[in-house]
Every structure is written in C-alpha cells, then in structure tokens.
PDB file of N, CA and C in Angstrom:
ATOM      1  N   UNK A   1     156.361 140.136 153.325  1.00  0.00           N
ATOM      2  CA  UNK A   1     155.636 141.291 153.834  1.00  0.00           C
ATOM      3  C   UNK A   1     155.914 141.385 155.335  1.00  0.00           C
ATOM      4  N   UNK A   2     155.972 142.835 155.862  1.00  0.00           N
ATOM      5  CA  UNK A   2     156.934 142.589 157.284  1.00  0.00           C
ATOM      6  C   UNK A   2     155.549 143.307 157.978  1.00  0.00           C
ATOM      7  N   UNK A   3     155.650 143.616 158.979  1.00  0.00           N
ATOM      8  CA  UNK A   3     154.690 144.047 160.039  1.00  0.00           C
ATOM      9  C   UNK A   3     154.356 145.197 159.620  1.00  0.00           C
ATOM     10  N   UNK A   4     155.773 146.297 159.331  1.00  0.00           N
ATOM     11  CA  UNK A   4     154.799 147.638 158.964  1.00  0.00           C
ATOM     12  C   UNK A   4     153.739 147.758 157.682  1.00  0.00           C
ATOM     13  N   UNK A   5     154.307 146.781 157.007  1.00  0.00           N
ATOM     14  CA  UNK A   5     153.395 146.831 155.157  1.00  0.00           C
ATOM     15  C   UNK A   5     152.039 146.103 155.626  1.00  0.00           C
ATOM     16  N   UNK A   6     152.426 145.312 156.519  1.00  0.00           N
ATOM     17  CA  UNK A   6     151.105 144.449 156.951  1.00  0.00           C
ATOM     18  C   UNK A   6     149.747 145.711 157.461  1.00  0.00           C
ATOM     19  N   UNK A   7     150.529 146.820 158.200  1.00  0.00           N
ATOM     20  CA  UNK A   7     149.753 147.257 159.162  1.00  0.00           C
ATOM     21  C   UNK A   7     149.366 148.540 158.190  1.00  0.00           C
ATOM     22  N   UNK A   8     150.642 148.879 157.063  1.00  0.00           N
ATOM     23  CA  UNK A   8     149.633 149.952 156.649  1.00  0.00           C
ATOM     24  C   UNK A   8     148.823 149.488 155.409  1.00  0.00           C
ATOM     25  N   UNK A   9     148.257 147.997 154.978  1.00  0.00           N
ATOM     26  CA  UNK A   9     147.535 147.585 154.098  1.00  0.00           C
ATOM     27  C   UNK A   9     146.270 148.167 154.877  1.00  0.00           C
ATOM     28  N   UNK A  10     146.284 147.313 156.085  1.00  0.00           N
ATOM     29  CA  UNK A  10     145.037 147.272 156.756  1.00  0.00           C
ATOM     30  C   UNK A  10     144.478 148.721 157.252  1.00  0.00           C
ATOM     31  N   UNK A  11     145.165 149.908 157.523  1.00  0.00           N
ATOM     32  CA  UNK A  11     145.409 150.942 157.913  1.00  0.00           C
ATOM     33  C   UNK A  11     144.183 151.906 156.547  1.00  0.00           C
ATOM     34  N   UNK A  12     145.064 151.279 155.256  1.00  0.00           N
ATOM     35  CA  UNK A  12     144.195 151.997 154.491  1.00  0.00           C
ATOM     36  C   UNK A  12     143.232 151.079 153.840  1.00  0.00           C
ATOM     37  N   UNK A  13     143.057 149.769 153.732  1.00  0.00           N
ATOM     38  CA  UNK A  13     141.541 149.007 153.535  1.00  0.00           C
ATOM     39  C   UNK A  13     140.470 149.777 154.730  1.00  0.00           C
ATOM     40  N   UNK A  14     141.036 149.668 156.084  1.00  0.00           N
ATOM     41  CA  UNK A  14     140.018 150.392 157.151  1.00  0.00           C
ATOM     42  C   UNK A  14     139.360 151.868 156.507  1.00  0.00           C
ATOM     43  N   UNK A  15     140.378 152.913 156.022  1.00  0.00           N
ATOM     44  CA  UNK A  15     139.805 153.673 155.723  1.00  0.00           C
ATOM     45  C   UNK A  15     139.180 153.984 154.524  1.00  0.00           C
ATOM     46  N   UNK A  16     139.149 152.973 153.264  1.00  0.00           N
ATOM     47  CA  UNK A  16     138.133 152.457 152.345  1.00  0.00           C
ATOM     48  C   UNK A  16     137.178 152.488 152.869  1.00  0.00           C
ATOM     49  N   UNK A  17     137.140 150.829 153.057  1.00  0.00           N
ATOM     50  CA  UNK A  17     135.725 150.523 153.505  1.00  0.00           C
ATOM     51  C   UNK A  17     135.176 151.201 154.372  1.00  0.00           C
ATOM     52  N   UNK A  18     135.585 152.172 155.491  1.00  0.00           N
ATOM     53  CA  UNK A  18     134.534 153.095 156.812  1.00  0.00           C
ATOM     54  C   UNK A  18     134.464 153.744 155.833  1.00  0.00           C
ATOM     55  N   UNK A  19     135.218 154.099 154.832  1.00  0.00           N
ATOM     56  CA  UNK A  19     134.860 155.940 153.617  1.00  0.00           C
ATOM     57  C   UNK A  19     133.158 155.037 152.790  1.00  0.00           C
ATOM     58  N   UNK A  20     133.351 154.622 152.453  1.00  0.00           N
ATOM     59  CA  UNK A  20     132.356 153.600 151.395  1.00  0.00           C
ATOM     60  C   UNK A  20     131.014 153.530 152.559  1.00  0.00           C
ATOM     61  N   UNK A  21     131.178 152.811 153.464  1.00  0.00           N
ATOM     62  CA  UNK A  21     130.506 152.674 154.704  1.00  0.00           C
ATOM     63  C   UNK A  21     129.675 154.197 154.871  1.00  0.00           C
ATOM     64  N   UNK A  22     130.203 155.193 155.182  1.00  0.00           N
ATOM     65  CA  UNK A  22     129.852 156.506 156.000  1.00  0.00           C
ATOM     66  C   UNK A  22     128.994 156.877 154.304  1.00  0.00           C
ATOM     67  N   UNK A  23     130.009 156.880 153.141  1.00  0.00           N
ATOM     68  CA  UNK A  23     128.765 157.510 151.623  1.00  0.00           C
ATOM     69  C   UNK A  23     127.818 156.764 151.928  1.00  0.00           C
ATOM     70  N   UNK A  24     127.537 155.455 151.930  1.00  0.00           N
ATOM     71  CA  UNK A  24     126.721 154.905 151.772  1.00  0.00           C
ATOM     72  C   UNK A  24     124.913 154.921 152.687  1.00  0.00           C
ATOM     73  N   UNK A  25     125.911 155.378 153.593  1.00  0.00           N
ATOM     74  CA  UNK A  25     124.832 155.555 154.946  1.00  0.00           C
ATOM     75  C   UNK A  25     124.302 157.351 154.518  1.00  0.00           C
ATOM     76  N   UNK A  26     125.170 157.893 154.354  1.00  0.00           N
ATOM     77  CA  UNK A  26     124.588 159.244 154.682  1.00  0.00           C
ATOM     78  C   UNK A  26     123.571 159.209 152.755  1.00  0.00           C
ATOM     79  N   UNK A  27     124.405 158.660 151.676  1.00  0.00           N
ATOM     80  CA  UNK A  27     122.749 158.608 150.364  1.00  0.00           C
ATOM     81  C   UNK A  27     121.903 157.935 150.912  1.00  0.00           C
ATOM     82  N   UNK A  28     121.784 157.275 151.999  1.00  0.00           N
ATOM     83  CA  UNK A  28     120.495 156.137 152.084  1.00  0.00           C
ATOM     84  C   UNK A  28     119.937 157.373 152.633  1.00  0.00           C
ATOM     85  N   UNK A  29     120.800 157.907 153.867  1.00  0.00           N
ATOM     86  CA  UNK A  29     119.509 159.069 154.702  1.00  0.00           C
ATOM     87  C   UNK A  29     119.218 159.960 153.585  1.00  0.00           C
ATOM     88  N   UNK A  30     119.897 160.409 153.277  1.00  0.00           N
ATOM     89  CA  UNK A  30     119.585 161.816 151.860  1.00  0.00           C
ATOM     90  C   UNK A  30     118.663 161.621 151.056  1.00  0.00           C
ATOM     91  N   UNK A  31     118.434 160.616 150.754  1.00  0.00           N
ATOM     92  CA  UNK A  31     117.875 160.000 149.102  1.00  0.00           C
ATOM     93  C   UNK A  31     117.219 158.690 149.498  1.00  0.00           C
ATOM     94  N   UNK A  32     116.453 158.707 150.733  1.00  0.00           N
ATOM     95  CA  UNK A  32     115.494 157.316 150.649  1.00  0.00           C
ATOM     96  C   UNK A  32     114.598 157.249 149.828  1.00  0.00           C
ATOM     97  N   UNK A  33     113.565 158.176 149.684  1.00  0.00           N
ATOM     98  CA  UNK A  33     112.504 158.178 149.137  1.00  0.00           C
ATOM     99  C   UNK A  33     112.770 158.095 147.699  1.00  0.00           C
ATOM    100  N   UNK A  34     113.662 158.700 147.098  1.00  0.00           N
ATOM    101  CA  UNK A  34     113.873 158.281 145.262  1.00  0.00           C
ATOM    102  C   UNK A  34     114.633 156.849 145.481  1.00  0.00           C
ATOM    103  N   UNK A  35     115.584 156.347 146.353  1.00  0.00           N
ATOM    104  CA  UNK A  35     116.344 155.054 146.240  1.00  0.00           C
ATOM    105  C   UNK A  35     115.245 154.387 146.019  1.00  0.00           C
ATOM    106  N   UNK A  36     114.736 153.955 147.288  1.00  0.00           N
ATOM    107  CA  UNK A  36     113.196 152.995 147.591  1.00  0.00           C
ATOM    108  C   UNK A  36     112.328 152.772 146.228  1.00  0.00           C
ATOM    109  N   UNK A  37     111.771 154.090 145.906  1.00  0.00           N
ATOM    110  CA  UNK A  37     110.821 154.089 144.398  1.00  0.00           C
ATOM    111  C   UNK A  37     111.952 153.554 143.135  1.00  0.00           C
ATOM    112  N   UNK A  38     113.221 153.881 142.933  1.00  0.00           N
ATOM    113  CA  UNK A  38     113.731 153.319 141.819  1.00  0.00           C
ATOM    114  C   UNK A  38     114.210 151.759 141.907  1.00  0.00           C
ATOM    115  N   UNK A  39     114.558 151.575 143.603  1.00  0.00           N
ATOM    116  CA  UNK A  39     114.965 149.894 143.656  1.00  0.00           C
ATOM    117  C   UNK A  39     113.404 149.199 143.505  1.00  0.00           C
ATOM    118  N   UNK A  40     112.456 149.828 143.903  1.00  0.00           N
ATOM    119  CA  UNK A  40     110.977 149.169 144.018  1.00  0.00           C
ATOM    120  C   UNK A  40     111.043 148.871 142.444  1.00  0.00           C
ATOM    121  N   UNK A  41     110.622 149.883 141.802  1.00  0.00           N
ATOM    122  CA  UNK A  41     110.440 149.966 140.273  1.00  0.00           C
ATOM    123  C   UNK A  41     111.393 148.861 139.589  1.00  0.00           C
ATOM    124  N   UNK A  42     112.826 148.641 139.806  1.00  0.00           N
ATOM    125  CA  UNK A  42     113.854 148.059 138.949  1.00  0.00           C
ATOM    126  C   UNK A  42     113.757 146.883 139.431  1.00  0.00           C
ATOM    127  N   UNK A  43     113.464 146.331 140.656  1.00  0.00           N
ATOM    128  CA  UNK A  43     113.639 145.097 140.961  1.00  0.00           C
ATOM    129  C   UNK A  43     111.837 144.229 141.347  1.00  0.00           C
ATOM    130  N   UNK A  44     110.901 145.192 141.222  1.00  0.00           N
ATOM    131  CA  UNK A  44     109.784 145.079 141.244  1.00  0.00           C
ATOM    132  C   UNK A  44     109.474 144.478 142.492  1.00  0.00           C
ATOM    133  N   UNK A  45     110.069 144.953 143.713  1.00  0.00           N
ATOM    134  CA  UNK A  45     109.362 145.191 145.011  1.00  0.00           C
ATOM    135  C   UNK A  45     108.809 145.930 145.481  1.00  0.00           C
ATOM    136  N   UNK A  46     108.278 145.959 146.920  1.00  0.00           N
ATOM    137  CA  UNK A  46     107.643 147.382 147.502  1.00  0.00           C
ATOM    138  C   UNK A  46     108.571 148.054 148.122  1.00  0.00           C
ATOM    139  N   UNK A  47     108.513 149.212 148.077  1.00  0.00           N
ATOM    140  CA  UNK A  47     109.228 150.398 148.652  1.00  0.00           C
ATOM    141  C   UNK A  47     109.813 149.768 150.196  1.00  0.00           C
ATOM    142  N   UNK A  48     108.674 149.654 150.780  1.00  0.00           N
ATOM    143  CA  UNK A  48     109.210 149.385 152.331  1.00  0.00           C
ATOM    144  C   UNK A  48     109.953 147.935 152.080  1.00  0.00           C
ATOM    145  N   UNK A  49     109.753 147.253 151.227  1.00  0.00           N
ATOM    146  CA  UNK A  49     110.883 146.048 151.655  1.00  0.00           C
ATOM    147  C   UNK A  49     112.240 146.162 150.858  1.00  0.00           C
ATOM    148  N   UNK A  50     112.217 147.364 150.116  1.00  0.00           N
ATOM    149  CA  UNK A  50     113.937 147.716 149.852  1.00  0.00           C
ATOM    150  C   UNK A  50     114.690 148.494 150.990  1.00  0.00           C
ATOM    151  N   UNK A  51     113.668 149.378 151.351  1.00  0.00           N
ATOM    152  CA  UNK A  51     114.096 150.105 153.102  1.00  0.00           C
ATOM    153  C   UNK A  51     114.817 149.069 154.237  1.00  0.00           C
ATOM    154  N   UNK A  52     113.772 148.298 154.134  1.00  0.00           N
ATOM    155  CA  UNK A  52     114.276 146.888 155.099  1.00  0.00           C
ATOM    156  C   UNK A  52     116.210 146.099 154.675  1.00  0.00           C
ATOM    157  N   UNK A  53     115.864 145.559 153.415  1.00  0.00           N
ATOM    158  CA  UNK A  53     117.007 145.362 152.873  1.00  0.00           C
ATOM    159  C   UNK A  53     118.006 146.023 152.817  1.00  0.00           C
ATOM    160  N   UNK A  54     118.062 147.519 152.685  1.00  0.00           N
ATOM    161  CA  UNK A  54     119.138 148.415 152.434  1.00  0.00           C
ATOM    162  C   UNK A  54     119.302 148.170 153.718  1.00  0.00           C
ATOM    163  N   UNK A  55     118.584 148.351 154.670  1.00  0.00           N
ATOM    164  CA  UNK A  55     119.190 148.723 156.482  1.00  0.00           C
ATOM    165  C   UNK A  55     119.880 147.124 156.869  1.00  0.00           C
ATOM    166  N   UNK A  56     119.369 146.576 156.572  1.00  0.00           N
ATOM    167  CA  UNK A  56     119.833 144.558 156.752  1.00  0.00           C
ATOM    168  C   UNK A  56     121.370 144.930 155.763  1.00  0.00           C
ATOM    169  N   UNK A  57     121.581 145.276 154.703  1.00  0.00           N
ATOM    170  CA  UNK A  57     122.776 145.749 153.748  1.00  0.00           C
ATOM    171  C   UNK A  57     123.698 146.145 154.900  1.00  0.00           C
ATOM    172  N   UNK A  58     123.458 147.514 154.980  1.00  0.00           N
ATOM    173  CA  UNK A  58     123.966 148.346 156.020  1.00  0.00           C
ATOM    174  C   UNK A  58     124.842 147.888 157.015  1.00  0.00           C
ATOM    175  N   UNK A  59     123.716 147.254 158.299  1.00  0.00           N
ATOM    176  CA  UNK A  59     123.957 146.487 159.243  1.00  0.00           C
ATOM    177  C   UNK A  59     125.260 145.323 158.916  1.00  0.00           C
ATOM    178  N   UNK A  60     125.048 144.856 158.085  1.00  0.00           N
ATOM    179  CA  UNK A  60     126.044 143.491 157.532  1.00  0.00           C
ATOM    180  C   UNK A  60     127.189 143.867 157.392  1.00  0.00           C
ATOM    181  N   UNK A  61     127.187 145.102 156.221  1.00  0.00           N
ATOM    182  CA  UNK A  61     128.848 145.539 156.004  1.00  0.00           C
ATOM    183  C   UNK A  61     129.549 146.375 156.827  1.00  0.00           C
ATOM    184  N   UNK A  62     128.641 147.006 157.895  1.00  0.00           N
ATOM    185  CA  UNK A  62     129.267 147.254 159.233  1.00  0.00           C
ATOM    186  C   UNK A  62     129.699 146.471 160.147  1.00  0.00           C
ATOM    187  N   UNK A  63     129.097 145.323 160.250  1.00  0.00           N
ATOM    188  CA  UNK A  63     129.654 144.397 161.135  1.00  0.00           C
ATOM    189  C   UNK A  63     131.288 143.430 160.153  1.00  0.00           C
ATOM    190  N   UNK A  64     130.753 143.574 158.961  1.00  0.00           N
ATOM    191  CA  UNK A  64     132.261 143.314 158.196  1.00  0.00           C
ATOM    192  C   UNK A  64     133.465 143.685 158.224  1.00  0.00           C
ATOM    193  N   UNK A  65     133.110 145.069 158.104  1.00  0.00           N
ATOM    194  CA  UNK A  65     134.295 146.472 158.334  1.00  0.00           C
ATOM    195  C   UNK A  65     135.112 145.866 159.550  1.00  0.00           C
ATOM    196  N   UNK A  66     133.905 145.768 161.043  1.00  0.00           N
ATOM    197  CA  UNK A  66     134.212 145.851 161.713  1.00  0.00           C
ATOM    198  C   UNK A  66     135.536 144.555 162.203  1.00  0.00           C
ATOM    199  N   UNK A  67     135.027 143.681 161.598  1.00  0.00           N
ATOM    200  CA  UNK A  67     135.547 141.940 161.766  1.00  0.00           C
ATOM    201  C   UNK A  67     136.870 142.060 160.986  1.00  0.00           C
ATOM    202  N   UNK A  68     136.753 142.318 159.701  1.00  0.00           N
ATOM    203  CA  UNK A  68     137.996 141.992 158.618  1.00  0.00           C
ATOM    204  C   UNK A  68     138.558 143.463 158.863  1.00  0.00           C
ATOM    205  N   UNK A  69     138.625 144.491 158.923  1.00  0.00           N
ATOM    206  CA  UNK A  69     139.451 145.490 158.721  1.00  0.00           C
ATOM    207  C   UNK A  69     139.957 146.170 160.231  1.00  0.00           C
ATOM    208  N   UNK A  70     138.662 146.662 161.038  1.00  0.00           N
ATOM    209  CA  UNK A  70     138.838 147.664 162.293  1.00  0.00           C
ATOM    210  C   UNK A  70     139.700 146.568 163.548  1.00  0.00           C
ATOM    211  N   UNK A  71     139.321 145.292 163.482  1.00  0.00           N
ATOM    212  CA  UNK A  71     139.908 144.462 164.201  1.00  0.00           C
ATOM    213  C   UNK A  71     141.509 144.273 163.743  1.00  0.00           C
ATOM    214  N   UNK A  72     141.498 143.800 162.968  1.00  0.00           N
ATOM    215  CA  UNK A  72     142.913 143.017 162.814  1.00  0.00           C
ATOM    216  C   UNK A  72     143.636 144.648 162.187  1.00  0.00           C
ATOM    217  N   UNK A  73     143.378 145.341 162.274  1.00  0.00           N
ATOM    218  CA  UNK A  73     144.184 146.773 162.387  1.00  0.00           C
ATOM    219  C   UNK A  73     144.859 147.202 163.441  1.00  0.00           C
ATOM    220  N   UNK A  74     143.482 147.184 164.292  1.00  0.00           N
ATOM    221  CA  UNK A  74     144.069 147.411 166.213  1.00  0.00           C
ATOM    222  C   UNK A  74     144.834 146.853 166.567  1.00  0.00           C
ATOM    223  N   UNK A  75     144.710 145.031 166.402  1.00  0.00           N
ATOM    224  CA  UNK A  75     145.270 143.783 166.757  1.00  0.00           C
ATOM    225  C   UNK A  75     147.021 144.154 166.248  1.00  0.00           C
ATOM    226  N   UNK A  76     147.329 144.485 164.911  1.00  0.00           N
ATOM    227  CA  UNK A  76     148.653 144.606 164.552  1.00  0.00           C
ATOM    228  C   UNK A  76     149.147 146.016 165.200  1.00  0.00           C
ATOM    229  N   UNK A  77     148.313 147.259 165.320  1.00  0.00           N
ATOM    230  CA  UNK A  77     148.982 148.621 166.157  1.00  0.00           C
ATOM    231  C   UNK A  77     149.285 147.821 167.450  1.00  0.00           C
ATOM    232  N   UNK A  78     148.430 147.117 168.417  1.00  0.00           N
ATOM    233  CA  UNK A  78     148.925 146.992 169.436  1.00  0.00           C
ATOM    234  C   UNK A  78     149.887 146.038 169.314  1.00  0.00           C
ATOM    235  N   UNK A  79     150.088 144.979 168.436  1.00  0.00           N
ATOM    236  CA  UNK A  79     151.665 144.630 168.743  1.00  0.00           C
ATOM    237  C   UNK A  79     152.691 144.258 168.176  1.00  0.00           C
ATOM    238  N   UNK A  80     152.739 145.962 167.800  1.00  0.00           N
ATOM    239  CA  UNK A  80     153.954 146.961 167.564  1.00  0.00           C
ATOM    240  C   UNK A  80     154.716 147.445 168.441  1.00  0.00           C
TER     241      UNK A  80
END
C-alpha cells in the first residue's frame, strides 16, 4: 500500500465517520424527547440518564473521529 491508497483510505473513513457523527448529532437534537422515552422504556432507565449517556456517546466518538481518522489524514496530506 503506497502513500496515495494510504491517504485516500483515510480520506474516506474521515468522511464516514464525520457523515455518521453529524446524523447522529442532528437525530439526537430532532428526536430527544421520543429517543430518551424509548431508550428509558427498553433499557429501563430514566429519561434524563439516557440524555446524559447519549451526550457522554457523542462526546467520545468525536474525540475518536478526531484521534483515528481527522489526525492521521492531515498528518499523511501534509507529507505529501
């Protein structure tokens, strides 16, 4: 695998995971109030501590994106 295959793996994993990332964020804003009541109901918590969790979710696989994909993307464009 040579530098360019390297760079356009990562090129399009980046734009996966930010695509997955951005749905994910904009159903949480859209659709809290039915998410919350059906994760409450299915997993038999309270509403506000699936809110909590989804945003702790959130937070995590953004900082993932950011580590495994948005980094070592830049890292191989710049040295090209």
């Amino acid at each position: 695998m040579n530098l360019e295959q390297l760079t356009e793996f990562f090129r399009w994993m980046t734009v996966i995971n930010v695509s997955l990332l951005l749905l994910s964020t904009g159903l949480v804003i859209l659709l809290k109030g039915i998410m919350c009541r059906f994760h409450g109901q299915l997993f038999g918590v309270k509403e506000e501590s699936v809110a909590v969790t989804v945003y702790g979710y959130l937070g995590l696989y953004k900082v993932l994106v950011i580590l495994f994909c948005i980094a070592p993307y830049i890292s191989l464009l710049l040295i090209q």
